[in-house]
C-alpha atoms as a PDB file:
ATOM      1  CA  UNK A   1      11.330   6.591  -3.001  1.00  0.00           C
ATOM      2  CA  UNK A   2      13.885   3.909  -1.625  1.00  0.00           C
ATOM      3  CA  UNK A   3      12.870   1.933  -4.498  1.00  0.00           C
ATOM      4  CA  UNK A   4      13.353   4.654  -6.940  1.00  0.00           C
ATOM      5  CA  UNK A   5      16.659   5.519  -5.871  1.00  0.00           C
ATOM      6  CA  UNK A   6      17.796   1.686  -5.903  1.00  0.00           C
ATOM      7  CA  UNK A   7      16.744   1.788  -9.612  1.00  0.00           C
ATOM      8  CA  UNK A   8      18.981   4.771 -10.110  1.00  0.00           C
ATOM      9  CA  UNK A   9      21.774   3.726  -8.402  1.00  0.00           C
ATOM     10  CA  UNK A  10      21.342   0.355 -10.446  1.00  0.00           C
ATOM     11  CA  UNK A  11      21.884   1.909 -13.655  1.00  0.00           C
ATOM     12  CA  UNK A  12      24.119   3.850 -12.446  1.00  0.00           C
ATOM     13  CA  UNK A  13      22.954   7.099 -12.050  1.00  0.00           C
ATOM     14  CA  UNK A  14      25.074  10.089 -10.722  1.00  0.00           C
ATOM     15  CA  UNK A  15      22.660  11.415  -8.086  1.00  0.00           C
ATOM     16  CA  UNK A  16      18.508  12.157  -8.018  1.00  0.00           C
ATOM     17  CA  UNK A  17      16.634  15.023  -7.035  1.00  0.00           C
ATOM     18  CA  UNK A  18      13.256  15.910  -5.760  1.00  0.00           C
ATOM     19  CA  UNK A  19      11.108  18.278  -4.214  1.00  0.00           C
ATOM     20  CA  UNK A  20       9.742  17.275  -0.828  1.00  0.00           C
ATOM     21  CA  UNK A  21      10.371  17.712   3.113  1.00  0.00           C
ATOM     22  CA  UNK A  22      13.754  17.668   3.736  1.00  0.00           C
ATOM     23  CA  UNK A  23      12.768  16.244   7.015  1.00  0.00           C
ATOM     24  CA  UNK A  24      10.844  13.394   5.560  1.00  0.00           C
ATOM     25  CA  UNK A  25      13.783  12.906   2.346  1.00  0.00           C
ATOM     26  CA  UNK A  26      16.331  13.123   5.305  1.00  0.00           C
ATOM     27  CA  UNK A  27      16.468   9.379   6.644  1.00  0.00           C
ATOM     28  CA  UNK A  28      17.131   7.832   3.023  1.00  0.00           C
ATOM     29  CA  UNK A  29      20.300  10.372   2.527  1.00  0.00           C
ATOM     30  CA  UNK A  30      18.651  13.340   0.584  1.00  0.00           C
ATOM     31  CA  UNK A  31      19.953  17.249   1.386  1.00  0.00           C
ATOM     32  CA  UNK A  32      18.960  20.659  -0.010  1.00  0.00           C
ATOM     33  CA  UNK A  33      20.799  21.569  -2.919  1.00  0.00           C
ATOM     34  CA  UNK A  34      22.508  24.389  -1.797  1.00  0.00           C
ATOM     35  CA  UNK A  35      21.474  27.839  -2.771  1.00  0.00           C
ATOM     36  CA  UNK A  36      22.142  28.880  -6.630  1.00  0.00           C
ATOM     37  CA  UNK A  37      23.245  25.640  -8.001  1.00  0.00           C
ATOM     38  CA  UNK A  38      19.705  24.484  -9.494  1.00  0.00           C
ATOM     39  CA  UNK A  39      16.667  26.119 -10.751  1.00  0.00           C
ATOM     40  CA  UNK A  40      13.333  24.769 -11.804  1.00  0.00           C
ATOM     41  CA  UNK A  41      11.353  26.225 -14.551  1.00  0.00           C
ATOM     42  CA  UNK A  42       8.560  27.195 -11.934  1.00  0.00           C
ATOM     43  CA  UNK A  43       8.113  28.220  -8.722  1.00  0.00           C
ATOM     44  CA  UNK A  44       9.828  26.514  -6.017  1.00  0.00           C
ATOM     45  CA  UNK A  45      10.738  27.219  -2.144  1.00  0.00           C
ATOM     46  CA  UNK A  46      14.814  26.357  -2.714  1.00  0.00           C
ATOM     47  CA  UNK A  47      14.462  24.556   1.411  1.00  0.00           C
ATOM     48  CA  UNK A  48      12.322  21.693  -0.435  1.00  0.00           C
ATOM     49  CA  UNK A  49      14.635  21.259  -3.460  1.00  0.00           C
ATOM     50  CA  UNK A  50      16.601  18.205  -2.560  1.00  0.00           C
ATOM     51  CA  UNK A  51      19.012  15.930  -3.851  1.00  0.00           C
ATOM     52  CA  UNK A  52      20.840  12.626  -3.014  1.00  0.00           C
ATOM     53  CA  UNK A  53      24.271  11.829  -5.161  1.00  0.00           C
ATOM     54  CA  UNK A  54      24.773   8.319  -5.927  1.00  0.00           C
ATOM     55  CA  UNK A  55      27.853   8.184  -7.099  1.00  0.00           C
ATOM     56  CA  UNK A  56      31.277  10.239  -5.383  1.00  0.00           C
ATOM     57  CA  UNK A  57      31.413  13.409  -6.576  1.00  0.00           C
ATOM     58  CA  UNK A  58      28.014  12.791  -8.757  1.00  0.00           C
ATOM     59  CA  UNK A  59      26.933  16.162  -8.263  1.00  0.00           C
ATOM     60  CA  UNK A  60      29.882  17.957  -7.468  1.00  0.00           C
ATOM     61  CA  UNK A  61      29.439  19.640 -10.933  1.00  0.00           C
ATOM     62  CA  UNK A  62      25.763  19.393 -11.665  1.00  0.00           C
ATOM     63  CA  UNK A  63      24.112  23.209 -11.491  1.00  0.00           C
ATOM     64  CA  UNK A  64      21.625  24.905 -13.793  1.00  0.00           C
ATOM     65  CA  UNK A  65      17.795  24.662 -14.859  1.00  0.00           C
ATOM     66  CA  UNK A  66      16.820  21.616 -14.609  1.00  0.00           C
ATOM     67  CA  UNK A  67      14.148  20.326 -17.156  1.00  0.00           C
ATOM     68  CA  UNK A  68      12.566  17.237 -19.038  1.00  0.00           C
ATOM     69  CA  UNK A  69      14.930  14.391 -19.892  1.00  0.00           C
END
């Protein structure tokens, strides 16, 4: 995942998100996305939606569904 996020930041991605353990996502920066700003198109428990912004204020807008690129 640090790798991943290093590619993202190098092309200079606004933020990433995943779903995981907040407690494992925690150490490289990642934080639940707080409640009502994204969906997914299936079922998902909203404490292991995460996210990580890259870039200052890189998510400060960002809510919705979120689908395929």
């Amino acid at each position: 995942m640090r790798d991943a996020v290093a590619a993202c930041r190098a092309k200079g991605g606004n933020g990433v998100v995943c779903v995981g353990s907040e407690r494992f996502f925690k150490p490289i920066g990642f934080s639940v996305v707080p409640e009502g700003r994204l969906r997914l198109p299936g079922a998902v428990d909203p404490a292991r939606l995460l996210w990580l912004e890259l870039a200052r204020n890189g998510l400060a807008h960002v809510q919705g569904e979120i689908g395929a690129p």
